[in-house]
PDB file of N, CA and C in Angstrom:
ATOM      1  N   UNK A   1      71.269 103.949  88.680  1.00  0.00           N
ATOM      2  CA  UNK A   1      72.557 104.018  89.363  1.00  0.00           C
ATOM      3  C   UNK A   1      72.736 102.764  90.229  1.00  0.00           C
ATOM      4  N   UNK A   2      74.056 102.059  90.224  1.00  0.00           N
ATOM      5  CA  UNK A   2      74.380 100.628  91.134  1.00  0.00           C
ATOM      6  C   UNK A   2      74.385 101.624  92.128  1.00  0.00           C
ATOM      7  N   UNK A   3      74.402 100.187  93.356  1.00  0.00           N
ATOM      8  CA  UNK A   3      74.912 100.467  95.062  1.00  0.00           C
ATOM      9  C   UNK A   3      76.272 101.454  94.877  1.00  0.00           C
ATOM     10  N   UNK A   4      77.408 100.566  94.452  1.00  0.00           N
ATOM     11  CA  UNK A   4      78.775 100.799  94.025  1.00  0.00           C
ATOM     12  C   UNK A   4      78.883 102.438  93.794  1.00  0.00           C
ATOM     13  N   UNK A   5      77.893 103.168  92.743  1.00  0.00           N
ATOM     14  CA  UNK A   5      78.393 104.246  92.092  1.00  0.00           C
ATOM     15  C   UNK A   5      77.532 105.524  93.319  1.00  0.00           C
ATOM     16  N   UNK A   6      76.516 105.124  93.975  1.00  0.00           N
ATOM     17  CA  UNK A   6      76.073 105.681  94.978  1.00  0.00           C
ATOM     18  C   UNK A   6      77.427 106.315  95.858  1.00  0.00           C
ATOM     19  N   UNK A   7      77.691 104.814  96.559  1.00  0.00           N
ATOM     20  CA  UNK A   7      78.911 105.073  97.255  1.00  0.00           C
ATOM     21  C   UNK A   7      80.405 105.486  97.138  1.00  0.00           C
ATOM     22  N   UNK A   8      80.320 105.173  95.545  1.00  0.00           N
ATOM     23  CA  UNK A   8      81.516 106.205  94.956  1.00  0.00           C
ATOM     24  C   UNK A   8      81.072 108.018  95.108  1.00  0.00           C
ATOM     25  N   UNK A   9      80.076 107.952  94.837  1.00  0.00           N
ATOM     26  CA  UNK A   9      79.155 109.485  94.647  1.00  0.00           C
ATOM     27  C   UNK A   9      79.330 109.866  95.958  1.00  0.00           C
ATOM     28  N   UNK A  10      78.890 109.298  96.920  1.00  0.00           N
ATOM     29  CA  UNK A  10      79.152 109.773  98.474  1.00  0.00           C
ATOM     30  C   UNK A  10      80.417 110.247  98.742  1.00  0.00           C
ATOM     31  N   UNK A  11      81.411 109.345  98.838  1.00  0.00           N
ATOM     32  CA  UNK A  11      82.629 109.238  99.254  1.00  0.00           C
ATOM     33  C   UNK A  11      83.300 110.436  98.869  1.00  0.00           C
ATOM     34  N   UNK A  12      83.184 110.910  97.420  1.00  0.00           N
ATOM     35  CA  UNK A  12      83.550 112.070  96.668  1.00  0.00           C
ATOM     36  C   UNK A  12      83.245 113.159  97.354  1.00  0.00           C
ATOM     37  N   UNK A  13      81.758 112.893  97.878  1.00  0.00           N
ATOM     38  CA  UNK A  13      81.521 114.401  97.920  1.00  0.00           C
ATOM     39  C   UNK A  13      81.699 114.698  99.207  1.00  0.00           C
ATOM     40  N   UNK A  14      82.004 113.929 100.196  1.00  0.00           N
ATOM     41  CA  UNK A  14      82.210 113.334 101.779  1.00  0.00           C
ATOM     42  C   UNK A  14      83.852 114.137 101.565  1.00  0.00           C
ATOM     43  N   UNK A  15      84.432 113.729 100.906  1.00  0.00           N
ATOM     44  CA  UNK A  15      85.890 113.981 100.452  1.00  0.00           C
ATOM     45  C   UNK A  15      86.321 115.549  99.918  1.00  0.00           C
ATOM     46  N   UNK A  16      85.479 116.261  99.361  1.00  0.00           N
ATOM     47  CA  UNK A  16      85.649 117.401  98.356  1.00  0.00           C
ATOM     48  C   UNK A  16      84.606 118.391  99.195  1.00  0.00           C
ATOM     49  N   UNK A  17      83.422 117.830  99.539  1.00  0.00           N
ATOM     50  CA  UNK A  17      82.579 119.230 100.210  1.00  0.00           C
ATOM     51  C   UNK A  17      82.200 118.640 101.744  1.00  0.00           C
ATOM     52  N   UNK A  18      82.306 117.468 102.326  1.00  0.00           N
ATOM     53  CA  UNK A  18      82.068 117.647 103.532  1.00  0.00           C
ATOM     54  C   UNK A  18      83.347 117.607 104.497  1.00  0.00           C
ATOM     55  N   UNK A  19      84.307 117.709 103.608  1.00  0.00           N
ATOM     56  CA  UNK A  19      85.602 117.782 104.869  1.00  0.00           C
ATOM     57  C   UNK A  19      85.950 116.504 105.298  1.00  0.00           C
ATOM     58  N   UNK A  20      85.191 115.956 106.031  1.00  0.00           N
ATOM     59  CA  UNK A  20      85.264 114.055 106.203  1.00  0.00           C
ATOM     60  C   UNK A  20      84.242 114.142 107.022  1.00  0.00           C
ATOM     61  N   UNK A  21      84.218 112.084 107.262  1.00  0.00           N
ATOM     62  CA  UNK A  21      83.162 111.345 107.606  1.00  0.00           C
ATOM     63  C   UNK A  21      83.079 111.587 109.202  1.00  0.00           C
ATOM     64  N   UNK A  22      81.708 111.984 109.400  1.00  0.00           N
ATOM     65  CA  UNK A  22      81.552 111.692 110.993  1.00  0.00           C
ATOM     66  C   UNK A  22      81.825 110.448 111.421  1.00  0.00           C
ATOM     67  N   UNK A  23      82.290 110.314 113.102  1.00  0.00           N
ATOM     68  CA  UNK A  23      82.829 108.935 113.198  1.00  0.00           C
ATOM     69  C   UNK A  23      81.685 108.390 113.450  1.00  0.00           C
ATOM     70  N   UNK A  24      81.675 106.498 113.346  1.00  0.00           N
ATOM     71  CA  UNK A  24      80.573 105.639 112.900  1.00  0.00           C
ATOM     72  C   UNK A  24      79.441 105.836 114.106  1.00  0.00           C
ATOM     73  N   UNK A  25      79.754 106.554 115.148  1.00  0.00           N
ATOM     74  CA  UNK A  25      78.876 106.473 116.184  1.00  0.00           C
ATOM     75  C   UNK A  25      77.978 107.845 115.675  1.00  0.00           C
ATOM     76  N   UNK A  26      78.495 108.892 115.344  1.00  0.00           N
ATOM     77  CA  UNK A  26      78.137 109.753 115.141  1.00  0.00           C
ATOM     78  C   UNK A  26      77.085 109.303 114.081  1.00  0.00           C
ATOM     79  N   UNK A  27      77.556 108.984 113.062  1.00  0.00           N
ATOM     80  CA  UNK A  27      76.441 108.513 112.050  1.00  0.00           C
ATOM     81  C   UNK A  27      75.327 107.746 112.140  1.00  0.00           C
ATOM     82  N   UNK A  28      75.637 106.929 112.938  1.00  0.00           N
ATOM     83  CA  UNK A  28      74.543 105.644 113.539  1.00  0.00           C
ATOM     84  C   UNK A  28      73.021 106.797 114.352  1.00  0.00           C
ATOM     85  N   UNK A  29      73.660 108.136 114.513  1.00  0.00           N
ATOM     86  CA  UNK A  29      73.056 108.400 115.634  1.00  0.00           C
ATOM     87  C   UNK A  29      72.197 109.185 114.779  1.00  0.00           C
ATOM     88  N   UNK A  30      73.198 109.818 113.326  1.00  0.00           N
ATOM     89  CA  UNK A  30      72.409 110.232 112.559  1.00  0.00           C
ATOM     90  C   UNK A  30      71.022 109.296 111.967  1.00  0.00           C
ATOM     91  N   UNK A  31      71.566 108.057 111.542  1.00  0.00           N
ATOM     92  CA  UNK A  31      70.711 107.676 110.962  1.00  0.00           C
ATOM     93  C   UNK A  31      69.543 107.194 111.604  1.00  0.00           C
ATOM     94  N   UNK A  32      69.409 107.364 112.771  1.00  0.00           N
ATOM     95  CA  UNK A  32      68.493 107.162 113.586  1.00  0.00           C
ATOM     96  C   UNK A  32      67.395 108.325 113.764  1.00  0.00           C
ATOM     97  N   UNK A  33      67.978 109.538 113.832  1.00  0.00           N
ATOM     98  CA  UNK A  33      67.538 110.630 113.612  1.00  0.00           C
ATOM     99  C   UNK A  33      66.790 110.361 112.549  1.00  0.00           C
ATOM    100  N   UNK A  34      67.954 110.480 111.172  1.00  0.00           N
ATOM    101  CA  UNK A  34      66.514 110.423 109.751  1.00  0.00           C
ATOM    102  C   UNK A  34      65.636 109.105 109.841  1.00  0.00           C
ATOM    103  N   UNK A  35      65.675 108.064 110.249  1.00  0.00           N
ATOM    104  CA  UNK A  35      64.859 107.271 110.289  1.00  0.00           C
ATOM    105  C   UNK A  35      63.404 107.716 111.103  1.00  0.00           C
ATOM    106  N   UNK A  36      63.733 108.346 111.877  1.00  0.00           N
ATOM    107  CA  UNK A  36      62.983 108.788 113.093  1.00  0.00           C
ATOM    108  C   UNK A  36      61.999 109.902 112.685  1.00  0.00           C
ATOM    109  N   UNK A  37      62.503 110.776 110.862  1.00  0.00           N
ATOM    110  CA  UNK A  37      61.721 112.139 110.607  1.00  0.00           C
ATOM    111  C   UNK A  37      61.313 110.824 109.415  1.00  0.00           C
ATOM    112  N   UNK A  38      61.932 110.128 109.094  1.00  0.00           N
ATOM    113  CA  UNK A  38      60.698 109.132 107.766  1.00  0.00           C
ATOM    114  C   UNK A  38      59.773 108.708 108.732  1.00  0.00           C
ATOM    115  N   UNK A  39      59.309 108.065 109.613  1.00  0.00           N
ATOM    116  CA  UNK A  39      58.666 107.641 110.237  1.00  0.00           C
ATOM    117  C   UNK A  39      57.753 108.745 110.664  1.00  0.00           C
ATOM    118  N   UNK A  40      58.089 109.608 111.348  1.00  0.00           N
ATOM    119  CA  UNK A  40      57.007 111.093 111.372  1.00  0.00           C
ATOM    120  C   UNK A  40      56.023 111.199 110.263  1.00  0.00           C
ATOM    121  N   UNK A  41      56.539 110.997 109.332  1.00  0.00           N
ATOM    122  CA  UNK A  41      55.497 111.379 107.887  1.00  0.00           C
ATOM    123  C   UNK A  41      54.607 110.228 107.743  1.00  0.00           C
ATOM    124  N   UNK A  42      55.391 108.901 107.657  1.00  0.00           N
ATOM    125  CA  UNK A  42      54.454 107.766 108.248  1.00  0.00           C
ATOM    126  C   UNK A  42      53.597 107.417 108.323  1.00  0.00           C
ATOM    127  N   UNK A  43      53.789 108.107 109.806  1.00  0.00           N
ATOM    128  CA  UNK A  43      52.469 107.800 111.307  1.00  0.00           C
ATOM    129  C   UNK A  43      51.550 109.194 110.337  1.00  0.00           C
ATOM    130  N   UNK A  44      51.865 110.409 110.167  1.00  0.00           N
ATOM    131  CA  UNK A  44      51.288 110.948 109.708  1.00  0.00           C
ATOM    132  C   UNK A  44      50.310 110.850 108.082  1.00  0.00           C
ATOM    133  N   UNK A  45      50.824 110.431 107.296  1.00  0.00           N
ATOM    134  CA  UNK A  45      50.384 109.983 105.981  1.00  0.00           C
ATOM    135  C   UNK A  45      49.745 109.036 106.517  1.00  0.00           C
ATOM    136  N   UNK A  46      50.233 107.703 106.701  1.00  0.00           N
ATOM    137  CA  UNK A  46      49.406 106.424 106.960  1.00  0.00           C
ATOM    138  C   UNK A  46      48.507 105.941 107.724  1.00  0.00           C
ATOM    139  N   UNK A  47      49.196 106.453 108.892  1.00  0.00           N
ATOM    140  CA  UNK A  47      48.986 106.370 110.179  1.00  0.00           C
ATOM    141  C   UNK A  47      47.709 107.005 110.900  1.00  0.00           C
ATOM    142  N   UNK A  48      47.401 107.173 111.776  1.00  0.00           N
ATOM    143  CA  UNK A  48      46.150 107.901 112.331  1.00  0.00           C
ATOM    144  C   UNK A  48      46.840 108.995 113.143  1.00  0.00           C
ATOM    145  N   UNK A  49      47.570 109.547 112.744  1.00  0.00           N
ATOM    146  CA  UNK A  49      48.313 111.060 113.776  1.00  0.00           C
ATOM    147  C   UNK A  49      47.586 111.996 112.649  1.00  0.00           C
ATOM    148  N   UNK A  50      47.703 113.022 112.892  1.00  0.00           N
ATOM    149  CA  UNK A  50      47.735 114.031 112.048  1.00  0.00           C
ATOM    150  C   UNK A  50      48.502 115.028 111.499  1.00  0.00           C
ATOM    151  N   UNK A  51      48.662 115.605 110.636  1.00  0.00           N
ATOM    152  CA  UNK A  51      49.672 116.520 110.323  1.00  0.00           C
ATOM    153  C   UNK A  51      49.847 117.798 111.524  1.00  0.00           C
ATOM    154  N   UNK A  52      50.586 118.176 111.749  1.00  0.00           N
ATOM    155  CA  UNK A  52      50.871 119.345 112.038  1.00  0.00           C
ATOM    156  C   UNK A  52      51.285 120.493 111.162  1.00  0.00           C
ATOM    157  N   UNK A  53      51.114 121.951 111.817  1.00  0.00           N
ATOM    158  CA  UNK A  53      51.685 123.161 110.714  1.00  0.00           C
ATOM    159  C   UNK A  53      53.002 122.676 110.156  1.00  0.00           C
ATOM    160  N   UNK A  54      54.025 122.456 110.963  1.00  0.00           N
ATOM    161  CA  UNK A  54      55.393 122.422 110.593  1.00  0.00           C
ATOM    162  C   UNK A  54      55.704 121.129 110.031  1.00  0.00           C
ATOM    163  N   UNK A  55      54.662 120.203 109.755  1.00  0.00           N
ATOM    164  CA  UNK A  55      54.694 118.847 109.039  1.00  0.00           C
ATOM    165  C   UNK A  55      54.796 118.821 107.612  1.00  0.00           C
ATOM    166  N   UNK A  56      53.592 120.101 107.126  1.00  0.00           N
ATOM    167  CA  UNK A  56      52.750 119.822 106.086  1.00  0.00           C
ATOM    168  C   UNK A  56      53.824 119.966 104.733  1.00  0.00           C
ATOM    169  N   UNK A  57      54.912 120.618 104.838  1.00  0.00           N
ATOM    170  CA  UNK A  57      56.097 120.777 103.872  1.00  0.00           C
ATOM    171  C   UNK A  57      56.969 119.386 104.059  1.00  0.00           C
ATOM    172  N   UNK A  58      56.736 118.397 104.712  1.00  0.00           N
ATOM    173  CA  UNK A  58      57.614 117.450 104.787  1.00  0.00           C
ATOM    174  C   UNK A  58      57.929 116.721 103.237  1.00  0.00           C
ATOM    175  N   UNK A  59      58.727 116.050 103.247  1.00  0.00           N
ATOM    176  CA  UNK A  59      59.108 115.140 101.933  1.00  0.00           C
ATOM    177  C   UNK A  59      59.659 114.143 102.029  1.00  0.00           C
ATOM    178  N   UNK A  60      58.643 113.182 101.831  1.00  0.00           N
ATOM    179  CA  UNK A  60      58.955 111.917 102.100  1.00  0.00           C
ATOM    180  C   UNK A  60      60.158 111.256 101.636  1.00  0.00           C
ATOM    181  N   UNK A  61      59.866 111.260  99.916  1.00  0.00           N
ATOM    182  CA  UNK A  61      61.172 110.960  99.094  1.00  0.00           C
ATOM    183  C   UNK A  61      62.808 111.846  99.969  1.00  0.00           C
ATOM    184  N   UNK A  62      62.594 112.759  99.950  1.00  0.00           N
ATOM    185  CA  UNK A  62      63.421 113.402 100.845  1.00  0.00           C
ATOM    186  C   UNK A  62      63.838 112.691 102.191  1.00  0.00           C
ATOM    187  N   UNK A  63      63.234 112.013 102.998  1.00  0.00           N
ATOM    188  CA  UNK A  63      63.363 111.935 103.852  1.00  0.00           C
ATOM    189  C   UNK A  63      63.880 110.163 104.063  1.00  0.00           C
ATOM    190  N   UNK A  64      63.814 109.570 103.211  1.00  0.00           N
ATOM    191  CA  UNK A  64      64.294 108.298 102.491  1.00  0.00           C
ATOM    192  C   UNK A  64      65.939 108.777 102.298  1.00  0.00           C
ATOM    193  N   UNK A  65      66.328 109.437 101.076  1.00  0.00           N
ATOM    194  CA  UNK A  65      67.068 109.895 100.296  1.00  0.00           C
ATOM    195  C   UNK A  65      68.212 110.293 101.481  1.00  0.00           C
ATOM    196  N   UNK A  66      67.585 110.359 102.704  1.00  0.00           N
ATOM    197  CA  UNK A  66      68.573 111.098 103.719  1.00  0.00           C
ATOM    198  C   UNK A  66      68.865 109.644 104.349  1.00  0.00           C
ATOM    199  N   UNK A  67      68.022 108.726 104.618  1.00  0.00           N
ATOM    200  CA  UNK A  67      68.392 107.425 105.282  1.00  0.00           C
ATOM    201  C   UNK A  67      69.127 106.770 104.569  1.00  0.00           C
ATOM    202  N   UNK A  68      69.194 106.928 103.267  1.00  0.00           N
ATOM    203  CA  UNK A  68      69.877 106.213 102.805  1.00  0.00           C
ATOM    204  C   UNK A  68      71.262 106.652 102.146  1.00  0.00           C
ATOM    205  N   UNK A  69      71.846 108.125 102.161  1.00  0.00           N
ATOM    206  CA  UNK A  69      72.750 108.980 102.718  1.00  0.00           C
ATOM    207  C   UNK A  69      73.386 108.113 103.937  1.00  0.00           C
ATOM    208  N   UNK A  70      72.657 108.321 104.328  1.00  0.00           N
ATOM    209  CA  UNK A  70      74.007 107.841 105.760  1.00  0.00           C
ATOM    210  C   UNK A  70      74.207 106.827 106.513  1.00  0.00           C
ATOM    211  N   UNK A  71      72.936 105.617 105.675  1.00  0.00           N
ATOM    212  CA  UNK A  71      73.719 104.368 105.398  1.00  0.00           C
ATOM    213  C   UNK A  71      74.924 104.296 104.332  1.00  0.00           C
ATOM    214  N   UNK A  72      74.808 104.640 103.197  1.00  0.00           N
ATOM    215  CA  UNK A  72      75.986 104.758 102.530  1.00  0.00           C
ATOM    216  C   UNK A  72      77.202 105.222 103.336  1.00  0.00           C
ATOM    217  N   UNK A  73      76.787 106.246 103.756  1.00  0.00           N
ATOM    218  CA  UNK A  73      78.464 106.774 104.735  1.00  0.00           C
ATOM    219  C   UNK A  73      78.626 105.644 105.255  1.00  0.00           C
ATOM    220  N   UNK A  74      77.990 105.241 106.309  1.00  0.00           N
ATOM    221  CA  UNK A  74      78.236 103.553 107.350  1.00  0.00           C
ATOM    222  C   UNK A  74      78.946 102.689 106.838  1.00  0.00           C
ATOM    223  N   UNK A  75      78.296 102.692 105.212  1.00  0.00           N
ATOM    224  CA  UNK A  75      79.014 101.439 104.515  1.00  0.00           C
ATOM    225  C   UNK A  75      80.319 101.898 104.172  1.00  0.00           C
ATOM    226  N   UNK A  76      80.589 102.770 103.874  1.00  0.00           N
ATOM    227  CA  UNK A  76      81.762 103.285 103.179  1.00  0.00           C
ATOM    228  C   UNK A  76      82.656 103.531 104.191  1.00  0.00           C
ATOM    229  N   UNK A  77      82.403 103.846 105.535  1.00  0.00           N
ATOM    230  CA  UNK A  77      83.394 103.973 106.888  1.00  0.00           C
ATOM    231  C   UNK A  77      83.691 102.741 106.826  1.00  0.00           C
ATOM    232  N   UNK A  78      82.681 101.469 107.057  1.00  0.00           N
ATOM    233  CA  UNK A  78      83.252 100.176 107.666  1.00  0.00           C
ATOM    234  C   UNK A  78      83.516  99.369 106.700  1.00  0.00           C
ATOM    235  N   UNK A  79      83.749  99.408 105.112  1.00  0.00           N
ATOM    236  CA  UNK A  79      84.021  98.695 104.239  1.00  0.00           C
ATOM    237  C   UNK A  79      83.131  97.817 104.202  1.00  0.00           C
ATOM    238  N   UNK A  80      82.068  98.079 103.936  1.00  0.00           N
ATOM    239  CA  UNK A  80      80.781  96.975 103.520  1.00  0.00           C
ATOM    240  C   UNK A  80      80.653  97.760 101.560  1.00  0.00           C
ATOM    241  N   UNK A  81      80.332  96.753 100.943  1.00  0.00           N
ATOM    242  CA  UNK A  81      80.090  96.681  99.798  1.00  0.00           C
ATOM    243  C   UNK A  81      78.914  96.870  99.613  1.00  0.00           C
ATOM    244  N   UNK A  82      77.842  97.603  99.653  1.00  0.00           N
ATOM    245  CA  UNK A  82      76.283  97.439  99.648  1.00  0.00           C
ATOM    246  C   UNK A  82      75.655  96.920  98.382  1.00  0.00           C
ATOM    247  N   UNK A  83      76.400  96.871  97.362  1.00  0.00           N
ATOM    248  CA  UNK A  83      75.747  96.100  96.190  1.00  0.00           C
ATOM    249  C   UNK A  83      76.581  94.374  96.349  1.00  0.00           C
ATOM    250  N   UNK A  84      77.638  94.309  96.765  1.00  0.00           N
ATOM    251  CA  UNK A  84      77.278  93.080  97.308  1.00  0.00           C
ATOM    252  C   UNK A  84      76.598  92.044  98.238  1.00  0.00           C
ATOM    253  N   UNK A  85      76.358  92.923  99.094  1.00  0.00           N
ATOM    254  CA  UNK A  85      75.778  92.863 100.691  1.00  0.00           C
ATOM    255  C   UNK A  85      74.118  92.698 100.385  1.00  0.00           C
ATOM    256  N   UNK A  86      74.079  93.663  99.196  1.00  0.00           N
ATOM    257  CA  UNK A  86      72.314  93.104  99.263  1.00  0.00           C
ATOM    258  C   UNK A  86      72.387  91.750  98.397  1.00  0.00           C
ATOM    259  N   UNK A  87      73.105  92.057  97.373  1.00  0.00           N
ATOM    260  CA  UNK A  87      72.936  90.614  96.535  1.00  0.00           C
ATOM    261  C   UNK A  87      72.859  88.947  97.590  1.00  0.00           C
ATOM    262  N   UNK A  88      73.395  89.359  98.541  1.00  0.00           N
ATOM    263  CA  UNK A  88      73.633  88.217  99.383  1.00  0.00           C
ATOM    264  C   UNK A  88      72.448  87.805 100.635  1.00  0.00           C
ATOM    265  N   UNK A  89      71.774  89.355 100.424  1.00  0.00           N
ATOM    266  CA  UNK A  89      70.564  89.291 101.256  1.00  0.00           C
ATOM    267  C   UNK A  89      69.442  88.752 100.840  1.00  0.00           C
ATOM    268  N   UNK A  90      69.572  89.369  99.129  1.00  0.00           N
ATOM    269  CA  UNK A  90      68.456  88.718  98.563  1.00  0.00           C
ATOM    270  C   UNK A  90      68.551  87.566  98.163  1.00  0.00           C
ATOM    271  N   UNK A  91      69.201  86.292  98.157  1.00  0.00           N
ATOM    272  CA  UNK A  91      70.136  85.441  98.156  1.00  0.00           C
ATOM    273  C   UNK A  91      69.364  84.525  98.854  1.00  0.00           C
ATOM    274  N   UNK A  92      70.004  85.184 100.767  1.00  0.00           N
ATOM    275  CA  UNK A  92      69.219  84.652 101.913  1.00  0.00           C
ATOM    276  C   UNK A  92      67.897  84.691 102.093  1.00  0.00           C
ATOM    277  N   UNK A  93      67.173  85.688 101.393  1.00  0.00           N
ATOM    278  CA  UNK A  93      65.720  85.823 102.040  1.00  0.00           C
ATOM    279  C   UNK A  93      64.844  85.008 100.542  1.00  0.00           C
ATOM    280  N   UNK A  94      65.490  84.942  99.378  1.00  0.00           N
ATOM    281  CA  UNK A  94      64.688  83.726  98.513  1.00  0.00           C
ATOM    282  C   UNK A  94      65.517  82.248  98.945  1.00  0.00           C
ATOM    283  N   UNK A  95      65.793  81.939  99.646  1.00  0.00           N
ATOM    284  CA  UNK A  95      66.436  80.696  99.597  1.00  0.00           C
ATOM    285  C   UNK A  95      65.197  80.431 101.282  1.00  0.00           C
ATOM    286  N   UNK A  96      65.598  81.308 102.166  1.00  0.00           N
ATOM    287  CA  UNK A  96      64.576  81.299 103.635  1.00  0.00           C
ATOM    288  C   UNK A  96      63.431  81.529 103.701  1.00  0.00           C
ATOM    289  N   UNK A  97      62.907  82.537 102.510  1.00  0.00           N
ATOM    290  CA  UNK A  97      61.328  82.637 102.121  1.00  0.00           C
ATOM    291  C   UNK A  97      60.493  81.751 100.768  1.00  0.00           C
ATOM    292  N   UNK A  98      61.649  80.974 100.350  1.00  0.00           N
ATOM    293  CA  UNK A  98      60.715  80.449  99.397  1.00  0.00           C
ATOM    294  C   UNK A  98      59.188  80.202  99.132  1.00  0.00           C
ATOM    295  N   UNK A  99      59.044  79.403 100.330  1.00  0.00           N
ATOM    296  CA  UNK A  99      57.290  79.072 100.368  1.00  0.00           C
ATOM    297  C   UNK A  99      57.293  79.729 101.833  1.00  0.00           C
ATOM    298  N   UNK A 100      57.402  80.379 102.636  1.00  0.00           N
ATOM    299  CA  UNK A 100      57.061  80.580 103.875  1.00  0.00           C
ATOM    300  C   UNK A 100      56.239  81.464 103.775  1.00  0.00           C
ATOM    301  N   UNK A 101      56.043  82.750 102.811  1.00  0.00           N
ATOM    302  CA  UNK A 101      55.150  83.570 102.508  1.00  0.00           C
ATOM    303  C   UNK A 101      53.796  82.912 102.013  1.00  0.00           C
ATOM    304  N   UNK A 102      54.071  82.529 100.657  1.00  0.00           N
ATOM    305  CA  UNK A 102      52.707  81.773  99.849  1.00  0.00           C
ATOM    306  C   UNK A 102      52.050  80.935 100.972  1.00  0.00           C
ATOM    307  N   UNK A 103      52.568  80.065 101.952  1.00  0.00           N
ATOM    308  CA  UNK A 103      51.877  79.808 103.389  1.00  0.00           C
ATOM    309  C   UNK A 103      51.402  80.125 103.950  1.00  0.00           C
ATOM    310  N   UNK A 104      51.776  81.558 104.540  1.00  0.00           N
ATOM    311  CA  UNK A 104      50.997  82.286 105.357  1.00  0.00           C
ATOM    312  C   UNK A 104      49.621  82.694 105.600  1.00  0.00           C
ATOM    313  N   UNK A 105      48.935  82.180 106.164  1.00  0.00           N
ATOM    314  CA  UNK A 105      47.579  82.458 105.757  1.00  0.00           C
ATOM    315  C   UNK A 105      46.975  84.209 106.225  1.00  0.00           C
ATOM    316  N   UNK A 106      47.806  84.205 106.819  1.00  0.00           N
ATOM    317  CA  UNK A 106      47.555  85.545 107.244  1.00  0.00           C
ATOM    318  C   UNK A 106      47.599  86.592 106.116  1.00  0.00           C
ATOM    319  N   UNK A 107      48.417  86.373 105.064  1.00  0.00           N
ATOM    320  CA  UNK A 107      48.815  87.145 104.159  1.00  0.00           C
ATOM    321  C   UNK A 107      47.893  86.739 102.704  1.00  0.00           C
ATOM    322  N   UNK A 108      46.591  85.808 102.659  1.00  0.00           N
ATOM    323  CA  UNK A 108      45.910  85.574 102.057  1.00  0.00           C
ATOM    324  C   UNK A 108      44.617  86.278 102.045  1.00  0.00           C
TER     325      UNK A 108
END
């Protein structure tokens, strides 16, 4: 699936089953939230925390799938194109990372 048909997919269903878009503050606040339960699993999976009881059902993919939910809304409130928007990122970051990585010695 493109960026494009994501955010067509959103918009629809934003339109038909959620009534409409929370306003952009509202969302921002969301997506901070789901960023905030991907990161829980994280620290937990990766990390040196440990699971808790009410952890152990978490879902990661799930919990992605939601961040990136309501970036789509964001984009689709403020008219950002996200399949153009990355094309232009990835654009910037091979044109600014060319050799700056393969350099790094840290990363050797």
């Amino acid at each position: 699936m493109q960026l494009s048909e994501a955010q067509k997919q959103v918009d629809e269903w934003i339109k038909t089953i959620g009534v409409r878009y929370f306003n952009e503050l509202t969302n921002t606040a969301i997506l901070m939230e789901e960023v905030g339960e991907l990161a829980r699993i994280m620290a937990r999976k990766y990390g040196e925390q440990s699971f808790k009881e009410s952890d152990k059902n978490s879902d990661m993919a799930d919990e992605m799938a939601d961040v990136l939910w309501v970036l789509i809304c964001l984009a689709n409130q403020t008219g950002v194109n996200l399949t153009e928007a990355f094309e232009k990122n990835m654009a910037k970051k091979t044109n600014r990372d060319a050799t700056r990585h393969l350099e790094n010695e840290k990363l050797k």
